[in-house]
Protein backbone atom coordinates (compact mmCIF):
# COMPACT_ATOMS: atom_id res chain seq x y z
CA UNK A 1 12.26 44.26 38.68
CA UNK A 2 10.50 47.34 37.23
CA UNK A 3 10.72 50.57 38.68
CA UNK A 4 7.70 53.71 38.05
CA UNK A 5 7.69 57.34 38.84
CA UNK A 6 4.72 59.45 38.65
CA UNK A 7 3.44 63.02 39.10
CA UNK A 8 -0.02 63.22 39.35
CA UNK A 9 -1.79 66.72 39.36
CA UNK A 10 1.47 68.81 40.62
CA UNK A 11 2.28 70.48 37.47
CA UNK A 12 0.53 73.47 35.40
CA UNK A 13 1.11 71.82 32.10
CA UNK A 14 1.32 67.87 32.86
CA UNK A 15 -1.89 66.31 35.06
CA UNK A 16 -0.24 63.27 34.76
CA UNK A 17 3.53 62.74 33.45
CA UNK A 18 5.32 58.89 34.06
CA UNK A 19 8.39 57.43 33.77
CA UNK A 20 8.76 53.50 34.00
CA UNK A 21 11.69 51.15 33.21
CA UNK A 22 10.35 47.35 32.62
CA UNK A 23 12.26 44.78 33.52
CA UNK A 24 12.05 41.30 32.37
CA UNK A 25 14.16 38.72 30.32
CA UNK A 26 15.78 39.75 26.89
CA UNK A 27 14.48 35.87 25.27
CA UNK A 28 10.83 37.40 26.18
CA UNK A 29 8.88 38.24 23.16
CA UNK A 30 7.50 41.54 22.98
CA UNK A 31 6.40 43.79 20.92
CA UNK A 32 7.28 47.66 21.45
CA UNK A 33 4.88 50.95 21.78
CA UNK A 34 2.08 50.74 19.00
CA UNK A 35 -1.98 50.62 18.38
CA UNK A 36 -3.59 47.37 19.62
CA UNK A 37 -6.01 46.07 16.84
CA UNK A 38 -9.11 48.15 16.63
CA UNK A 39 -7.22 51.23 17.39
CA UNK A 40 -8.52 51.97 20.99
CA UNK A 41 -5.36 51.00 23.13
CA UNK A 42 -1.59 52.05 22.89
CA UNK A 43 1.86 50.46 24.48
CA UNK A 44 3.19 47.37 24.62
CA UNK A 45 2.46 43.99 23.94
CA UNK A 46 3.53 41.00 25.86
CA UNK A 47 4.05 38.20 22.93
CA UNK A 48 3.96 35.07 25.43
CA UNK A 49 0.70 36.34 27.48
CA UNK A 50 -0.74 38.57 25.67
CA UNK A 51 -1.20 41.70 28.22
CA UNK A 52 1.07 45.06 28.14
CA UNK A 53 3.30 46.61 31.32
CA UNK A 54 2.04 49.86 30.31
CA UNK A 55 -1.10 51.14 28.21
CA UNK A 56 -3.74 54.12 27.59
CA UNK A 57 -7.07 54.21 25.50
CA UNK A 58 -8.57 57.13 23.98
CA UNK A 59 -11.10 57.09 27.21
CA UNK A 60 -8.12 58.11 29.32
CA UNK A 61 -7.95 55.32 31.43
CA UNK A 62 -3.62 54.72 31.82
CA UNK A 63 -2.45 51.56 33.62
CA UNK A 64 0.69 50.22 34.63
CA UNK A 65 2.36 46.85 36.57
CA UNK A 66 5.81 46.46 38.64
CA UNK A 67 6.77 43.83 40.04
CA UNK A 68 6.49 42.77 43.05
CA UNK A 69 9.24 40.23 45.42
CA UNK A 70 8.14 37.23 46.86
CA UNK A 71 10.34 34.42 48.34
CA UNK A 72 7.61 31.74 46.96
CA UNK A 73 6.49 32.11 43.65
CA UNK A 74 2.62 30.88 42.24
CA UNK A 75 2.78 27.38 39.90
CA UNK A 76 0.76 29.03 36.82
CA UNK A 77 0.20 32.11 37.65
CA UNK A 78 -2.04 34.39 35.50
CA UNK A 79 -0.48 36.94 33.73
CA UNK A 80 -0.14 39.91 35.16
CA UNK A 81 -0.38 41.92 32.63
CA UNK A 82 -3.47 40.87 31.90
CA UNK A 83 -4.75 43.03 35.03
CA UNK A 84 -3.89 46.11 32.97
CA UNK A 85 -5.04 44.87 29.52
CA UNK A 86 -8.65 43.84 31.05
CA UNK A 87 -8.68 47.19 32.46
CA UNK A 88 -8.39 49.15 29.58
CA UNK A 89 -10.77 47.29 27.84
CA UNK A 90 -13.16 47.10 30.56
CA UNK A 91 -15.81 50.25 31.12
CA UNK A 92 -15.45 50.16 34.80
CA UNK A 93 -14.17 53.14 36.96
CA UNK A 94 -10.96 51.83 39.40
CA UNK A 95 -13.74 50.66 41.94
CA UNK A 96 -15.47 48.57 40.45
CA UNK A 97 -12.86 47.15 38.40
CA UNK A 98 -10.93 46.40 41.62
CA UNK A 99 -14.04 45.07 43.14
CA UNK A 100 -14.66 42.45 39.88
CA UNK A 101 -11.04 41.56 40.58
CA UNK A 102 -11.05 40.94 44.32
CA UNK A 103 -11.45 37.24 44.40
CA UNK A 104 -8.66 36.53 42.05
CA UNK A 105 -6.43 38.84 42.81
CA UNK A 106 -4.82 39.40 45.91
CA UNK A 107 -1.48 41.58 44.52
CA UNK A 108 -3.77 44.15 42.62
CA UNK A 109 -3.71 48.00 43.32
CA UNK A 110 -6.14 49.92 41.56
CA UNK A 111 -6.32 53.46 43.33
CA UNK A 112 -6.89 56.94 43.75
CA UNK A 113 -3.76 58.96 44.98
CA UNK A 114 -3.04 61.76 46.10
CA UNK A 115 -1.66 64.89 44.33
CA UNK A 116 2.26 65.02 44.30
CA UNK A 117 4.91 62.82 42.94
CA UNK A 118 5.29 58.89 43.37
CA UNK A 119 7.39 56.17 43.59
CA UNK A 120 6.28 52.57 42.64
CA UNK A 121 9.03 49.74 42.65
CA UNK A 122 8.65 46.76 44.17
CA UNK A 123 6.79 46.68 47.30
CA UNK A 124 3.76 49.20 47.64
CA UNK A 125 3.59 52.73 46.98
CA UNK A 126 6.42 55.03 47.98
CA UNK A 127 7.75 52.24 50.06
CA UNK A 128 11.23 53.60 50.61
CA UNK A 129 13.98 51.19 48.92
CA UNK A 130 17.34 53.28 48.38
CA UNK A 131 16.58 52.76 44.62
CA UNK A 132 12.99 54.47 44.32
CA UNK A 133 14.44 57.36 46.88
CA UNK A 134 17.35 57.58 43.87
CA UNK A 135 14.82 58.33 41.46
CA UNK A 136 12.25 60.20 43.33
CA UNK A 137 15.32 62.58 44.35
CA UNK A 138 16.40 62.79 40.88
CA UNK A 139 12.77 63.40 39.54
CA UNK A 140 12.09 65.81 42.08
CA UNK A 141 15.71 68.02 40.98
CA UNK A 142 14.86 67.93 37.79
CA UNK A 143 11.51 69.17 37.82
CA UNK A 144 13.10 71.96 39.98
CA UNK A 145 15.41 72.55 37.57
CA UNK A 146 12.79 73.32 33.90
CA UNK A 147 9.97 74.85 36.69
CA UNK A 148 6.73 75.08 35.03
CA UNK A 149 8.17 74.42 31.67
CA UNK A 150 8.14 71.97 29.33
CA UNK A 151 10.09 68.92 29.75
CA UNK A 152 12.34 67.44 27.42
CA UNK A 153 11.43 63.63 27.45
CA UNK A 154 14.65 62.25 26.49
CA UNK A 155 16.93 64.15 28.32
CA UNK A 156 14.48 63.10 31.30
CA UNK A 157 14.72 59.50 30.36
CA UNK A 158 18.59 59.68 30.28
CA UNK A 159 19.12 61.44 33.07
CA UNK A 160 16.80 59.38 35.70
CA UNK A 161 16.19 55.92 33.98
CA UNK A 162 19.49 54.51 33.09
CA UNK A 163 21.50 55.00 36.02
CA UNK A 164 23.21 51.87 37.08
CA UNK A 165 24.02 52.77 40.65
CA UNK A 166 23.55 49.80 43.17
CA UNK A 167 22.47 49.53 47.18
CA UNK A 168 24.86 49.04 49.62
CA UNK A 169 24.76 45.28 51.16
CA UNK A 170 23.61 47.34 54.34
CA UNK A 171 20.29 48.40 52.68
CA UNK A 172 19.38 45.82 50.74
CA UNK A 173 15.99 44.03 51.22
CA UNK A 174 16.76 41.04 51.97
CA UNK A 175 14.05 39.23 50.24
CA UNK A 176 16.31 37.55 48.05
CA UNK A 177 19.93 36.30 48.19
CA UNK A 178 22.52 39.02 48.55
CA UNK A 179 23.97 38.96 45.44
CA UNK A 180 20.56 38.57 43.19
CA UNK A 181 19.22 41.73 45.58
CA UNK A 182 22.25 43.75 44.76
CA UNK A 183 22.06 43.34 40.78
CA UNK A 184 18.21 44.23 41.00
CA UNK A 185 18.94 47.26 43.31
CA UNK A 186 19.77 49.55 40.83
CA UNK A 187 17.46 51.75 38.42
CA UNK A 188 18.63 51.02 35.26
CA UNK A 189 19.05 46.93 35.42
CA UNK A 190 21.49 44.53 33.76
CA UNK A 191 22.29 41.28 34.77
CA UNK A 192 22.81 37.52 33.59
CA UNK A 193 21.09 34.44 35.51
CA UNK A 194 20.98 31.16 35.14
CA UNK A 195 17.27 31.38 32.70
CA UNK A 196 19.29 33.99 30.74
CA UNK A 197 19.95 37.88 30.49
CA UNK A 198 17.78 39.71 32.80
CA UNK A 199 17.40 43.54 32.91
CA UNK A 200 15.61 46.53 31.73
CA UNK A 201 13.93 45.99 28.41
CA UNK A 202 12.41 49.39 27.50
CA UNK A 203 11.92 52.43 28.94
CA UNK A 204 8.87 54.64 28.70
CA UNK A 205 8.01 57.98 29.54
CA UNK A 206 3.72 59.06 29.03
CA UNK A 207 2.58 62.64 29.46
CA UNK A 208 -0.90 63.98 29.68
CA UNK A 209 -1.79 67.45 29.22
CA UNK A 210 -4.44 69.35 30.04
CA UNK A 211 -5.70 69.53 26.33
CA UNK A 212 -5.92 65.68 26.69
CA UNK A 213 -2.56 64.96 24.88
CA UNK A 214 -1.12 62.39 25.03
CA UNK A 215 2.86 61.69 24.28
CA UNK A 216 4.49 58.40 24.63
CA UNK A 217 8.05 58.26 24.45
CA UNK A 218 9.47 54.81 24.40
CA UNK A 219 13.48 53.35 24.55
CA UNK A 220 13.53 49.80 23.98
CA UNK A 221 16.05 46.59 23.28
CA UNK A 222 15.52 44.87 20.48
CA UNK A 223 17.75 42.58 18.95
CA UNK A 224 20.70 43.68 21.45
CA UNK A 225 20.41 47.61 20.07
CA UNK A 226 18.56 50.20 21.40
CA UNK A 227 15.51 52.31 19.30
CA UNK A 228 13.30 54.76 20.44
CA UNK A 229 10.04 56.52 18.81
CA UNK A 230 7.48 58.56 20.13
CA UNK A 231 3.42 58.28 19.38
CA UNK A 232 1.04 60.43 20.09
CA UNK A 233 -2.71 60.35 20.67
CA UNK A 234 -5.74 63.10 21.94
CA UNK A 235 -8.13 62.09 24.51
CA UNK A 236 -10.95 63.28 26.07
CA UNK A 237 -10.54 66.07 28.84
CA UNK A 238 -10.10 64.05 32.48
CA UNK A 239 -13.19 64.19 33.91
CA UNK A 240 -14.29 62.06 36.89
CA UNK A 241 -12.59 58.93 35.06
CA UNK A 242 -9.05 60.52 35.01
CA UNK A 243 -8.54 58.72 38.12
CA UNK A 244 -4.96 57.07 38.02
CA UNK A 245 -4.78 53.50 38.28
CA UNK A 246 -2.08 51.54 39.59
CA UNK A 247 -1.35 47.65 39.34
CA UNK A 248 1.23 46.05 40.96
């Protein structure tokens, strides 16, 4: 069900720094980490809809989705996706972009946060599921452990984004049947339902330094085996629009 961790403005060489594990079904086309036409945004690509789980421009805006659990589900819904993808494109600030959206879009978070580590899964922010206090722990221990130094992305991704470790039946939600809750409950998901196999799909981890770097590490499944690669980009300095932006 997608699972994010972020530091925002809590590290001398890293503003921003995020890792995020998307979930969604393996028969759902996608296309991994690359340069949208016209060369402005990077990440992902959503075959069926069209939008991405996670992108950045060379403005600086960065914008992500989770998921979010609800017993009833919406006939047709839009896209969510699409929230981030309109955002990127768009030349409005997270106000105003959130204030275009109100009206159709009663799930959306677009936000200013404080400075300090996050945990978004799948509820709101730094809601405190056993799973996202897993990672935030983990994150937390292993930016104790490298200090002010730099961090090696895949040994970061290894470490916190693939464990497989699941909730007791004592702390599960309880949104969902038991036994869907307790294959979901775990960071690093893998599980087969009746639409198909269900799980983590890729894994991505996006720094920002100061310089207005830009790395973006990215683990994903295709075709049943695993491939990574890493792109990089330069943006300007964050200025009053390095604001991050959240959409859930």
């Amino acid at each position: 069900m997608c699972i994010a961790v972020f530091l925002w403005q809590a590290h001398p060489l890293y503003p921003f720094l995020l890792l995020l594990n998307r979930d969604e079904y393996h028969s759902r086309p996608s296309k991994p980490l690359g340069w949208w036409e016209g060369g402005e945004i990077l990440g992902g690509k959503d075959e069926l809809s069209g939008g991405t789980w996670l992108g950045c421009n060379r403005d600086g805006k960065i914008a992500f989705i989770t998921n979010v659990r609800e017993v009833k589900s919406i006939p047709q819904a839009k896209t969510r996706g699409d929230l981030t993808l309109r955002f990127l494109e768009s030349n409005k600030n997270p106000k105003e972009y959130a204030e275009e959206l109100s009206k159709e879009a009663e799930n959306l978070i677009v936000m200013e946060v404080t400075p300090g580590m996050h945990v978004l899964s799948n509820a709101s922010l730094d809601s405190p599921w056993p799973k996202a206090q897993r990672l935030g722990h983990g994150f937390k221990d292993f930016l104790e452990k490298y200090g002010e130094a730099e961090l090696p992305t895949e040994e970061m991704v290894e470490i916190l984004m693939t464990s497989t470790i699941k909730d007791d039946e004592s702390t599960l939600p309880g949104i969902y049947p038991s036994e869907r809750e307790h294959q979901l409950s775990s960071i690093f998901v893998e599980t087969d339902t009746p639409l198909g196999r269900y799980g983590t799909r890729s894994t991505s981890a996006l720094s920002v330094k100061s310089s207005g770097e830009v790395n973006f590490y990215e683990r994903y499944l295709d075709k049943d085996q695993w491939k990574e690669h890493t792109m990089s980009c330069q943006i300007k300095k964050m200025e009053e629009h390095g604001r991050f932006n959240s959409v859930q």
